[in-house]
N, C-alpha and C. Protein backbone atom coordinates (compact mmCIF):
# COMPACT_ATOMS: atom_id res chain seq x y z
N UNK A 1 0.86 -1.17 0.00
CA UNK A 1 0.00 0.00 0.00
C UNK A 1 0.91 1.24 0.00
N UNK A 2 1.19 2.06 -1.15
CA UNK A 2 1.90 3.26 -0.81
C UNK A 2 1.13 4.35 0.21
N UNK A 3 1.85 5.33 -0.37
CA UNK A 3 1.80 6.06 1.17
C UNK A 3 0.04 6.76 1.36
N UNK A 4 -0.22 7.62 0.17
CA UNK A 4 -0.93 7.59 -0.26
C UNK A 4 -2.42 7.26 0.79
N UNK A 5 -2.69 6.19 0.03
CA UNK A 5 -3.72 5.21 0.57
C UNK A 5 -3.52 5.04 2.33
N UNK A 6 -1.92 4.69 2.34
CA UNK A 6 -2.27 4.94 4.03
C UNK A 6 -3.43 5.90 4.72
N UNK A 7 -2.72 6.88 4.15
CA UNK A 7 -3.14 7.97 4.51
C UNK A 7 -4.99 8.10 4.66
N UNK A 8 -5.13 8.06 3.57
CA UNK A 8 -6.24 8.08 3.09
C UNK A 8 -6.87 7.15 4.07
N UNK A 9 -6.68 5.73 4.42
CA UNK A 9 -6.61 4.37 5.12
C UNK A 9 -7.28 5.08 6.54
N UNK A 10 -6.15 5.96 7.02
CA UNK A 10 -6.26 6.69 8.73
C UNK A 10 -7.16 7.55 8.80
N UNK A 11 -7.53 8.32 7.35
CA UNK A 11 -8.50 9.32 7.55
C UNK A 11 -10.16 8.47 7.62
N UNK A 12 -10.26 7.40 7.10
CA UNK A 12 -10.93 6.58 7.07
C UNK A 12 -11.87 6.16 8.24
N UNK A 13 -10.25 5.43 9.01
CA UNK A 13 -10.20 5.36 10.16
C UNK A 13 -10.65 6.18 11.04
N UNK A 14 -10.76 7.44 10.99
CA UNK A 14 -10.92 8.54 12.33
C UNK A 14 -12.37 8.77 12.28
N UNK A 15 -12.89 8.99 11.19
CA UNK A 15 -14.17 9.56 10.41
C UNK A 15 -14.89 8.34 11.09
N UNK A 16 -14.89 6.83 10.70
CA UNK A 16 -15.97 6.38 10.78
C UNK A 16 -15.78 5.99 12.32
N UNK A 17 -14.69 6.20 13.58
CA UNK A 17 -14.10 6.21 15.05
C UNK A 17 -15.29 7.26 15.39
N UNK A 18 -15.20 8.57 14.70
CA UNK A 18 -15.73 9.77 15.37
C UNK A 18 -17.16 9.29 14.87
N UNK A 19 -17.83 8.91 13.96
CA UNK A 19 -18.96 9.03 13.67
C UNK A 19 -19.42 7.53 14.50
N UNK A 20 -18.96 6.98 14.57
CA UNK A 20 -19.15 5.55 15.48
C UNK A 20 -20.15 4.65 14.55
N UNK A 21 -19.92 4.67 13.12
CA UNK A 21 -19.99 3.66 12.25
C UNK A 21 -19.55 2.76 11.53
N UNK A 22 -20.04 1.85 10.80
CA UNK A 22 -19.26 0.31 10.80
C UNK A 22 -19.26 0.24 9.24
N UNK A 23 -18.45 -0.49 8.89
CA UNK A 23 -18.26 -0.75 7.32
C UNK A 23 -18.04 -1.79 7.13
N UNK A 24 -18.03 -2.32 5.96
CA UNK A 24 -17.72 -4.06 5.77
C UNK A 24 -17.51 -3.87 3.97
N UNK A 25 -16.88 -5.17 3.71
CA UNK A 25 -16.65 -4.48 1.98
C UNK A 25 -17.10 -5.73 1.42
N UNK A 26 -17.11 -5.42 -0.15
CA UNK A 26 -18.06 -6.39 -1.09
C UNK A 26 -16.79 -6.56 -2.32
N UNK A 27 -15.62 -7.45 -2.39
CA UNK A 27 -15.07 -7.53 -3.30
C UNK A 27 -14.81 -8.78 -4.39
N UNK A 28 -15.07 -8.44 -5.66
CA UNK A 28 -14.85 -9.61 -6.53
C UNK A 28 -13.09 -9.42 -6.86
N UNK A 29 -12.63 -8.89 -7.85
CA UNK A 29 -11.68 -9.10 -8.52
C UNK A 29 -10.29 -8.05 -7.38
N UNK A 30 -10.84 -7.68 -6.54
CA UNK A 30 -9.74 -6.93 -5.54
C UNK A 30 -9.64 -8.30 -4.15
N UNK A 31 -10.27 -9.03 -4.10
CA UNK A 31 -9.76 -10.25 -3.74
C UNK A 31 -9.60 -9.66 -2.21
N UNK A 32 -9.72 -8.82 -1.57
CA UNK A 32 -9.67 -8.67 -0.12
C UNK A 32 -8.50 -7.60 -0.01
N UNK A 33 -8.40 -6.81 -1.03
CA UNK A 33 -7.28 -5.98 -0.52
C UNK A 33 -7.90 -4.50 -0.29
N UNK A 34 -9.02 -4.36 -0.62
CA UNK A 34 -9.72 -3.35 0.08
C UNK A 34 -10.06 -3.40 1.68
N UNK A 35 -10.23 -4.65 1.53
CA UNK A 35 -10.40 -5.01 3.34
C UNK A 35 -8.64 -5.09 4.28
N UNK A 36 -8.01 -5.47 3.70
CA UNK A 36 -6.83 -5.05 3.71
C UNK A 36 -6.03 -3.95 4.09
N UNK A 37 -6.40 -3.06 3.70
CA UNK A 37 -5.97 -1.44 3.19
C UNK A 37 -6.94 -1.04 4.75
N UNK A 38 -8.04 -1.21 4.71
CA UNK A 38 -8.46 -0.81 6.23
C UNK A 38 -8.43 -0.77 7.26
N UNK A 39 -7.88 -2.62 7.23
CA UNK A 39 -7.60 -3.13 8.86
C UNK A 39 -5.69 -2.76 9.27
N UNK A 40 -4.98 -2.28 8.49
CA UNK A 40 -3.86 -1.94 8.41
C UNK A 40 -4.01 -0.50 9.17
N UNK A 41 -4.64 -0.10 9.56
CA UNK A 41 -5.07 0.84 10.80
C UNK A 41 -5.14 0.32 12.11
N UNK A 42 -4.47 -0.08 12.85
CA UNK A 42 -4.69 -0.71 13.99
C UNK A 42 -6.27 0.33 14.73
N UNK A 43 -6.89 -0.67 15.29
CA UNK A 43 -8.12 -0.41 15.78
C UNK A 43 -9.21 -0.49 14.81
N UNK A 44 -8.99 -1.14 13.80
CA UNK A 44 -9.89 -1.31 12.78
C UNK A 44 -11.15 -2.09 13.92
N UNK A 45 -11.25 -2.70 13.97
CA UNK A 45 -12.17 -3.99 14.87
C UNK A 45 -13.10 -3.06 15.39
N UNK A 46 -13.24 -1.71 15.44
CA UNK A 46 -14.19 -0.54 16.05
C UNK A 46 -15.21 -0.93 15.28
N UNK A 47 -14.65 -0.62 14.01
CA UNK A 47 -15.46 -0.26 12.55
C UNK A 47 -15.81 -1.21 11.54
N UNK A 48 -14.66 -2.12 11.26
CA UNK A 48 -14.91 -2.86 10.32
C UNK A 48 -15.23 -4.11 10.63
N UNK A 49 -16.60 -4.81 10.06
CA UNK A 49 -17.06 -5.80 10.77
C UNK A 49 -16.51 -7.15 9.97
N UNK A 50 -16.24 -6.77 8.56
CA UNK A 50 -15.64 -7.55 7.80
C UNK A 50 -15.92 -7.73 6.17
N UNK A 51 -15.82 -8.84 5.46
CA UNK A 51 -15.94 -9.26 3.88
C UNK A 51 -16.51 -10.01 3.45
N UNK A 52 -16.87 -9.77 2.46
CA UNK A 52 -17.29 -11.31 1.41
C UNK A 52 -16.29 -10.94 -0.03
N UNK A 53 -15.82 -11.98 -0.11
CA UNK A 53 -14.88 -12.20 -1.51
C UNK A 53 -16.10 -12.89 -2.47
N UNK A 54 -16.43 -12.48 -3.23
CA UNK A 54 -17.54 -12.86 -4.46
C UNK A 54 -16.66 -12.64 -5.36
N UNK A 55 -16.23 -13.49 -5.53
CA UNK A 55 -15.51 -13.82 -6.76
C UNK A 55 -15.61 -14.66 -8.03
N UNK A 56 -17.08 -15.15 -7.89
CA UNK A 56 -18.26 -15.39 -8.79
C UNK A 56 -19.00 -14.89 -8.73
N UNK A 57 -20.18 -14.99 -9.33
CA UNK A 57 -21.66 -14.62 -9.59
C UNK A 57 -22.06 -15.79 -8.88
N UNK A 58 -22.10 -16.79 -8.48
CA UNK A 58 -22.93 -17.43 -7.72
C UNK A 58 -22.56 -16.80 -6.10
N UNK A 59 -21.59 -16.48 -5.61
CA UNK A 59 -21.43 -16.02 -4.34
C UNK A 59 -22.19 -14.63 -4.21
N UNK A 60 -22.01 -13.56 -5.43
CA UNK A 60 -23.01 -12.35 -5.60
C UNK A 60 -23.81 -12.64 -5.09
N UNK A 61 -24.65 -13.18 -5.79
CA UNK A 61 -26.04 -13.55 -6.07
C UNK A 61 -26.57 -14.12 -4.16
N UNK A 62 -25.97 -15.36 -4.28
CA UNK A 62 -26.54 -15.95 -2.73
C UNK A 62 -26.31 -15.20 -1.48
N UNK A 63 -24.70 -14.40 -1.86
CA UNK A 63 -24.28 -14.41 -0.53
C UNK A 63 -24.94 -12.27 -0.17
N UNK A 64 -24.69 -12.14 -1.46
CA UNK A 64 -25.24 -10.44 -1.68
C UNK A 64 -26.21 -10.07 -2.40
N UNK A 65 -27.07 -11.13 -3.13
CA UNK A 65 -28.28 -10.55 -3.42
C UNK A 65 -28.39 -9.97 -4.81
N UNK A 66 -27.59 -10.15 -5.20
CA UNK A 66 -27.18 -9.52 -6.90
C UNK A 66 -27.98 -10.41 -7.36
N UNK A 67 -28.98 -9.24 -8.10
CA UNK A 67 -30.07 -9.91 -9.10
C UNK A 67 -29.37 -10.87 -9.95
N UNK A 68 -29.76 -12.22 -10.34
CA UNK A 68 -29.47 -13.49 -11.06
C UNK A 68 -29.28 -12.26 -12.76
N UNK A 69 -30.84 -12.04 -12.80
CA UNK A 69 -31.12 -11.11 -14.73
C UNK A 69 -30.10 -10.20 -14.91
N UNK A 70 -30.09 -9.68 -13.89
CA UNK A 70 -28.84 -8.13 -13.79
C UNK A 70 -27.34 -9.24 -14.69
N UNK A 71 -27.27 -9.99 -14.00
CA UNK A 71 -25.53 -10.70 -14.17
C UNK A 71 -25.60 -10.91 -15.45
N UNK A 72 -26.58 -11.85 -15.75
CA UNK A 72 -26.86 -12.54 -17.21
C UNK A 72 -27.03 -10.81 -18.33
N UNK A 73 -27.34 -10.31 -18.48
CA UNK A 73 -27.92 -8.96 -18.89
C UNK A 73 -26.82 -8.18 -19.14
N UNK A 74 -26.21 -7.92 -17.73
CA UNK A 74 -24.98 -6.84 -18.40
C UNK A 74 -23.63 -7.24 -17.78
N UNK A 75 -23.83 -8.40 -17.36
CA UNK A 75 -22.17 -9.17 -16.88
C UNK A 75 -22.15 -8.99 -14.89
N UNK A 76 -20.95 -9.28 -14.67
CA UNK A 76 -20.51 -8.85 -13.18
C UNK A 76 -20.02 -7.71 -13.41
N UNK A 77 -19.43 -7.04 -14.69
CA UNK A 77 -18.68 -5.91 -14.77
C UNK A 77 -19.04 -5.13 -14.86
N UNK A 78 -20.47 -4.49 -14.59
CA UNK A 78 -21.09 -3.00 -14.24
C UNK A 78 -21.67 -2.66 -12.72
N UNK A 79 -21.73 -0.93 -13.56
CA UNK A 79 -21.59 -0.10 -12.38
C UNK A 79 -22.97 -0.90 -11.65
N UNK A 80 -24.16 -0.91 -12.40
CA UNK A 80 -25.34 -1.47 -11.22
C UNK A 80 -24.98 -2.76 -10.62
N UNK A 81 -24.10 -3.74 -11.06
CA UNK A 81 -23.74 -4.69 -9.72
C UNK A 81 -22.49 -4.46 -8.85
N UNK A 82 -21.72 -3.70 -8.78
CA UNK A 82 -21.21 -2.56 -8.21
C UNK A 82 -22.11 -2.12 -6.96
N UNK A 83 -23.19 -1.29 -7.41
CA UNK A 83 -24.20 -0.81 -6.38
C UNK A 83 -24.78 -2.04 -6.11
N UNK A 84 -25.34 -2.66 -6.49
CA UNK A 84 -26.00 -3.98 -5.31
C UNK A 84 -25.18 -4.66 -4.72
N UNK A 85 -23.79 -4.95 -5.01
CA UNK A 85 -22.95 -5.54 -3.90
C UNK A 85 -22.51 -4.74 -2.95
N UNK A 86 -22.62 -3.27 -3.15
CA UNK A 86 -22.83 -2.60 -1.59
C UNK A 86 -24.28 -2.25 -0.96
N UNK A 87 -24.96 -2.53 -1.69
CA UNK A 87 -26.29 -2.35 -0.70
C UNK A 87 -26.11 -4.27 0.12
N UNK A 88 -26.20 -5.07 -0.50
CA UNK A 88 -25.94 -6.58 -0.20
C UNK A 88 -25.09 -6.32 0.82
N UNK A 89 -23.90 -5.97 0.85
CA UNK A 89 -23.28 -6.19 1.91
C UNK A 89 -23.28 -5.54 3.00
N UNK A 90 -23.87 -4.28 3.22
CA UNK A 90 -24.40 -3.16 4.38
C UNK A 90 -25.47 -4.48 4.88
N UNK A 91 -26.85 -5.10 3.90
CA UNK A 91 -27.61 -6.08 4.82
C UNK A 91 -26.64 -7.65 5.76
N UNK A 92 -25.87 -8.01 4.50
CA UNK A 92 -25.37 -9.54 5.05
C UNK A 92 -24.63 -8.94 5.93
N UNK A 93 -23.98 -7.81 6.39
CA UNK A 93 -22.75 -7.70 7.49
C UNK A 93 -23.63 -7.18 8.34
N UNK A 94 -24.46 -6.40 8.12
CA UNK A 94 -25.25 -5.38 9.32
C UNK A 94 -24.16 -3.86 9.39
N UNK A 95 -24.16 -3.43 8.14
CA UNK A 95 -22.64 -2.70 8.41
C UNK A 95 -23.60 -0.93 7.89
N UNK A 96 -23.40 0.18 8.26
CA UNK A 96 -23.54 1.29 8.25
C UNK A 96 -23.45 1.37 6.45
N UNK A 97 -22.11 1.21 6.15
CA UNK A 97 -21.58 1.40 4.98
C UNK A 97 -20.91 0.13 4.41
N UNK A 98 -20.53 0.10 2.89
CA UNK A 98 -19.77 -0.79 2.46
C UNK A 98 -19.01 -0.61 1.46
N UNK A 99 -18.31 -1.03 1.19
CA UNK A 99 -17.01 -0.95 -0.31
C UNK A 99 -17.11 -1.90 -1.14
N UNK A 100 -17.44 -1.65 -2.29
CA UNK A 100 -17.61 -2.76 -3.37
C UNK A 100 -16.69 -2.63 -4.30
N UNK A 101 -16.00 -3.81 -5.13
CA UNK A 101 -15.04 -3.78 -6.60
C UNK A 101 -15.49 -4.73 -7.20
N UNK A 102 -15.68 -5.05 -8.24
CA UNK A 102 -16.16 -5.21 -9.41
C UNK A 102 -15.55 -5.21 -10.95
N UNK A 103 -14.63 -6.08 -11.06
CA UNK A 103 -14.04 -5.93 -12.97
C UNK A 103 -13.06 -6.55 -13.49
N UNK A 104 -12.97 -6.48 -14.51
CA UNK A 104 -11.75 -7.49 -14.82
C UNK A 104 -10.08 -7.08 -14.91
N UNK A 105 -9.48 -8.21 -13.66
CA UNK A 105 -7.90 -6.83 -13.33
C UNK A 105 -7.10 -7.77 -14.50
N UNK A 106 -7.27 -8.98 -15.37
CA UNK A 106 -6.32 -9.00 -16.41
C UNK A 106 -5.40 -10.27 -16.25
N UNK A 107 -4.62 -10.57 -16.54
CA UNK A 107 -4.02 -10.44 -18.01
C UNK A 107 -5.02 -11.48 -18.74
N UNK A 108 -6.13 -11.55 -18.77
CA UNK A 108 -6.63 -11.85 -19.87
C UNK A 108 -8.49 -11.70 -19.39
N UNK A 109 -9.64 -12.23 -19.92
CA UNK A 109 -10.33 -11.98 -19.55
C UNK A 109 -11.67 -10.98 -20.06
N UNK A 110 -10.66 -9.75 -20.90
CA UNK A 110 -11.69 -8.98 -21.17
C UNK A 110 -12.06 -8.91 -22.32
N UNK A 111 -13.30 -8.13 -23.08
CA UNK A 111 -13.57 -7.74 -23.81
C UNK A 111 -13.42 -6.92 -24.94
N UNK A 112 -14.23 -6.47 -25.78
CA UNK A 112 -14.35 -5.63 -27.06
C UNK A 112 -14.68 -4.14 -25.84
N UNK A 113 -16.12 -4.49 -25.38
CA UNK A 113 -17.12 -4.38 -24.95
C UNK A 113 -16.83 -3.43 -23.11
N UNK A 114 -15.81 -4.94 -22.59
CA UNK A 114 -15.10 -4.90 -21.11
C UNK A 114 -13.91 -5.03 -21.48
N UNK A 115 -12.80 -3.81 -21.69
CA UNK A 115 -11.82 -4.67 -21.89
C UNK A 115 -10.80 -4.87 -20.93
N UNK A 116 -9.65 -5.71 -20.43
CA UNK A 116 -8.95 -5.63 -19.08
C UNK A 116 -8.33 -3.88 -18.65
N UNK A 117 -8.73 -4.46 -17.37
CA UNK A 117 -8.77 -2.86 -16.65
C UNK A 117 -9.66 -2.49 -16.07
N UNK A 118 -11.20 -2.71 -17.03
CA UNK A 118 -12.24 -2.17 -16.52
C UNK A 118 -12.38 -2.46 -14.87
N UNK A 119 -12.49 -1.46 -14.19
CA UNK A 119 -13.25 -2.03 -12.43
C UNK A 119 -14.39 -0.77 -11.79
N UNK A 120 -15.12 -1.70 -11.48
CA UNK A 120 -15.58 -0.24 -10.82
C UNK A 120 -16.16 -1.13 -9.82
N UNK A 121 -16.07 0.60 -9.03
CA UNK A 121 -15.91 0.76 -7.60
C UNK A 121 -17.46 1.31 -7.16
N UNK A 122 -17.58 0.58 -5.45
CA UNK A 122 -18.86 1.83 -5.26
C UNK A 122 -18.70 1.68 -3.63
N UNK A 123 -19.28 2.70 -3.31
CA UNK A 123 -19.20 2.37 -1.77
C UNK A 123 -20.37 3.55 -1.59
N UNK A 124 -20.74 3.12 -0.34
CA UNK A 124 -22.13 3.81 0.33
C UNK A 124 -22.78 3.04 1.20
N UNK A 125 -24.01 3.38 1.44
CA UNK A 125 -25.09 2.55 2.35
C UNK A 125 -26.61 2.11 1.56
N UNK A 126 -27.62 1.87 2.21
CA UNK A 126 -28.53 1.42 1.49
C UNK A 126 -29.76 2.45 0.56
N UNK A 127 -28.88 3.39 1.06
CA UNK A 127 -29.95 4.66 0.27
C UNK A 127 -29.23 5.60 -0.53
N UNK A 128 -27.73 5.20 -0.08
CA UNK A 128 -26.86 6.43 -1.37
C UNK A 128 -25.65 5.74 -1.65
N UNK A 129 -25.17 5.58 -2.61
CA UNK A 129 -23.93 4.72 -3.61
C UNK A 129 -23.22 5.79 -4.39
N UNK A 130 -22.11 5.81 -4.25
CA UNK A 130 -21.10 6.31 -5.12
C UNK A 130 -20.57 5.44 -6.02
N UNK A 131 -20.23 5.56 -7.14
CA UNK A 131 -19.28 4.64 -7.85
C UNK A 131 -18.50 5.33 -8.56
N UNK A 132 -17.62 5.03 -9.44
CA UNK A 132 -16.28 5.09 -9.76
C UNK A 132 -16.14 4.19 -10.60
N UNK A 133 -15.44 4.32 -12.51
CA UNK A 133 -15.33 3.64 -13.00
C UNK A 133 -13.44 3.31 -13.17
N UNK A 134 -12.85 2.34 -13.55
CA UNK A 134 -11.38 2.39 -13.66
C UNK A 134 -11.17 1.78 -14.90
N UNK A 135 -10.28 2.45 -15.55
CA UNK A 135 -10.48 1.93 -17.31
C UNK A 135 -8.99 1.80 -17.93
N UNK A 136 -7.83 1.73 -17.36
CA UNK A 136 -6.77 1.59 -17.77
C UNK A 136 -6.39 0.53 -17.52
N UNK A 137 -5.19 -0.11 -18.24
CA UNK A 137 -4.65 -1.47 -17.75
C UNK A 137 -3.05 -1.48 -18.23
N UNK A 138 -2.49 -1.52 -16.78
CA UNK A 138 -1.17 -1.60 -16.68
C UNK A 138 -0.74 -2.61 -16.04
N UNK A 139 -1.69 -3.90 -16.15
CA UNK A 139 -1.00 -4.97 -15.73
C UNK A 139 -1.70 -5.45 -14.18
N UNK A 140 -2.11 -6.42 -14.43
CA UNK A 140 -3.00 -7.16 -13.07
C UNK A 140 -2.43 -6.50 -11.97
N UNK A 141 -1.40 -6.39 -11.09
CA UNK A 141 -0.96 -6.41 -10.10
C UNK A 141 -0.98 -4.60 -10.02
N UNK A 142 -1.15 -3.97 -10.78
CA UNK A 142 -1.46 -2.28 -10.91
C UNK A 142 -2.71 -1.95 -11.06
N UNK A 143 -3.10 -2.93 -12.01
CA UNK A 143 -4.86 -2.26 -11.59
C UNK A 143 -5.06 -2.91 -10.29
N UNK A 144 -4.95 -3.67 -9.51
CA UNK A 144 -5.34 -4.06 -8.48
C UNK A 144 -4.98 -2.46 -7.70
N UNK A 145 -3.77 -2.49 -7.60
CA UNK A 145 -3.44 -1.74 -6.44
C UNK A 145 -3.92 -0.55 -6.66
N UNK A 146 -4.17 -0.10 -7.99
CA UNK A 146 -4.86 1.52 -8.27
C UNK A 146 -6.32 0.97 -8.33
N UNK A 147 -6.69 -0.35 -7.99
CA UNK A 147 -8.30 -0.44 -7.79
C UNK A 147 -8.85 -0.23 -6.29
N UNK A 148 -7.87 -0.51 -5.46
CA UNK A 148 -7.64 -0.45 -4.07
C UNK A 148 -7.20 0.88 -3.31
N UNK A 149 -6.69 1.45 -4.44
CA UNK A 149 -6.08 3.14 -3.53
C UNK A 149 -7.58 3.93 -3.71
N UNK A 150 -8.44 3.72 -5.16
CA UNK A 150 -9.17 4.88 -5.53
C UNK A 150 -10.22 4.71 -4.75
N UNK A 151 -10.50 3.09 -4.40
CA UNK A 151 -11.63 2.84 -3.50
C UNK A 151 -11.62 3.08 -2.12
N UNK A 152 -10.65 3.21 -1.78
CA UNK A 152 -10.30 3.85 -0.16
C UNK A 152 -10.62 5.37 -0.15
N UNK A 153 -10.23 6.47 -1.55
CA UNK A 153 -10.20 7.43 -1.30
C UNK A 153 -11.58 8.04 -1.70
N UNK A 154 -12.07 6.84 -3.20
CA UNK A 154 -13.58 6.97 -3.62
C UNK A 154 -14.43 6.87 -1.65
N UNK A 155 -14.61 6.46 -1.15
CA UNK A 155 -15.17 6.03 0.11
C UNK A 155 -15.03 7.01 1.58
N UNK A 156 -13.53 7.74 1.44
CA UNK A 156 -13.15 8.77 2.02
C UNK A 156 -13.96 10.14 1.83
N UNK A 157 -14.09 10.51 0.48
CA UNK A 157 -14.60 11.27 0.03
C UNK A 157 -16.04 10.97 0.02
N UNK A 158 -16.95 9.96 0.59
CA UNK A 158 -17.90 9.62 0.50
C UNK A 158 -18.44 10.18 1.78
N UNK A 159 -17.66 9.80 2.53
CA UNK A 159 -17.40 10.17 4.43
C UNK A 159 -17.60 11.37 4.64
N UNK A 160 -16.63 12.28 3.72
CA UNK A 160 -16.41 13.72 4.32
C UNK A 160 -17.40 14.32 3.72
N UNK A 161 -18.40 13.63 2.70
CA UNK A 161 -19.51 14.79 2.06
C UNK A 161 -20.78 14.41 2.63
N UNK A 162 -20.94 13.05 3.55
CA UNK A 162 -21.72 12.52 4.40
C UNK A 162 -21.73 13.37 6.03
N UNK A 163 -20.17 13.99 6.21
CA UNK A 163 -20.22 14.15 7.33
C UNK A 163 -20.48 15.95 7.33
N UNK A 164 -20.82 16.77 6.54
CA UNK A 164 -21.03 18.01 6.30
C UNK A 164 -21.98 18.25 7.29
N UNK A 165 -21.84 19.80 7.35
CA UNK A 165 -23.18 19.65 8.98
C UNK A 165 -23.72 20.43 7.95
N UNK A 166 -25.26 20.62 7.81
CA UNK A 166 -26.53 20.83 7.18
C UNK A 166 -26.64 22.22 7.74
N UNK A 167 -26.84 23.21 6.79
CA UNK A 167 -27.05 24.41 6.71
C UNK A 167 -28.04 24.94 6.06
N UNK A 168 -28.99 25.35 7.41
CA UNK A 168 -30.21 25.52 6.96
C UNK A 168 -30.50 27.38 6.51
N UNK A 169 -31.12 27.35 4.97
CA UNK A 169 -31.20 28.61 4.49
C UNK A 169 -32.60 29.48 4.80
N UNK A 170 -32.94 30.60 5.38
CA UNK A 170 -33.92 31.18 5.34
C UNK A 170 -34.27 31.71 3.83
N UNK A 171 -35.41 31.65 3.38
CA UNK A 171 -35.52 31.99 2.26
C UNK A 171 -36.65 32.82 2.27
């Protein structure tokens, strides 16, 4: 994990400490290194309740709820199963929030259509999802790790526009 992502990792860390909420992540093709990247915060165990590696469509589907038609229809590699493997995993963990990845990291695999590289990212809760698409490919072991930095910071930035205090306008 460069430095970077640490970083990003601790700010993570403090935000969901101070807000006293829980996260859990939803990853196919990042294989647990989003969950990874989190608990590398000592005191993670506050917050993070834990993972599911879906690294098929049959684990989606059973273990997170990913519509069966959705998969068949437009693959594992879009943004809407993206968003249902973080709404899925906020229910199967009981978690506030969740982190989802989603795509193909390569060296072979992709498409006309998908081609290697593609990942996308989403993180949120059961009523608001961010996602993030990733479309370059520099080689399995780089999209991984730039699938893993953007989703820490995609999720960071999810935090700090969640945690805004509400300013109410007289009009």
């Amino acid at each position: 994990m460069d430095f970077g992502s640490k970083i990003a990792s601790r700010e993570v860390s403090e935000l969901l400490w101070d807000m006293e909420k829980t996260v859990s992540t939803a990853e196919s093709c990042t294989g647990g290194r989003i969950a990874e990247a989190i608990i590398a915060v000592p005191g993670a165990s506050k917050y993070f309740k834990g993972g599911i590696i879906s690294y098929v469509n049959e684990i989606k589907e059973s273990l997170l709820g990913v519509d069966h038609q959705l998969l068949e229809e437009k693959t594992a590699f879009c943004e809407e199963v993206a968003v249902e493997m973080v709404k899925g995993a906020c229910r199967a963990m009981n978690t506030d929030y969740a982190i989802s990845a989603t795509g193909v990291a390569g060296p072979s695999g992709g498409t006309k259509d998908i081609p290697v590289g593609t990942i996308w990212l989403a993180c949120g809760n059961a009523n608001r999802v961010a996602t993030m698409k990733v479309e370059e490919d520099f080689g399995r072991d780089i999209n991984l790790a730039i699938a893993t930095n953007k989703a820490i910071q995609l999720f960071l930035d999810y935090l700090k526009d969640e945690n805004l205090p509400v300013v109410e306008r007289e009009g």
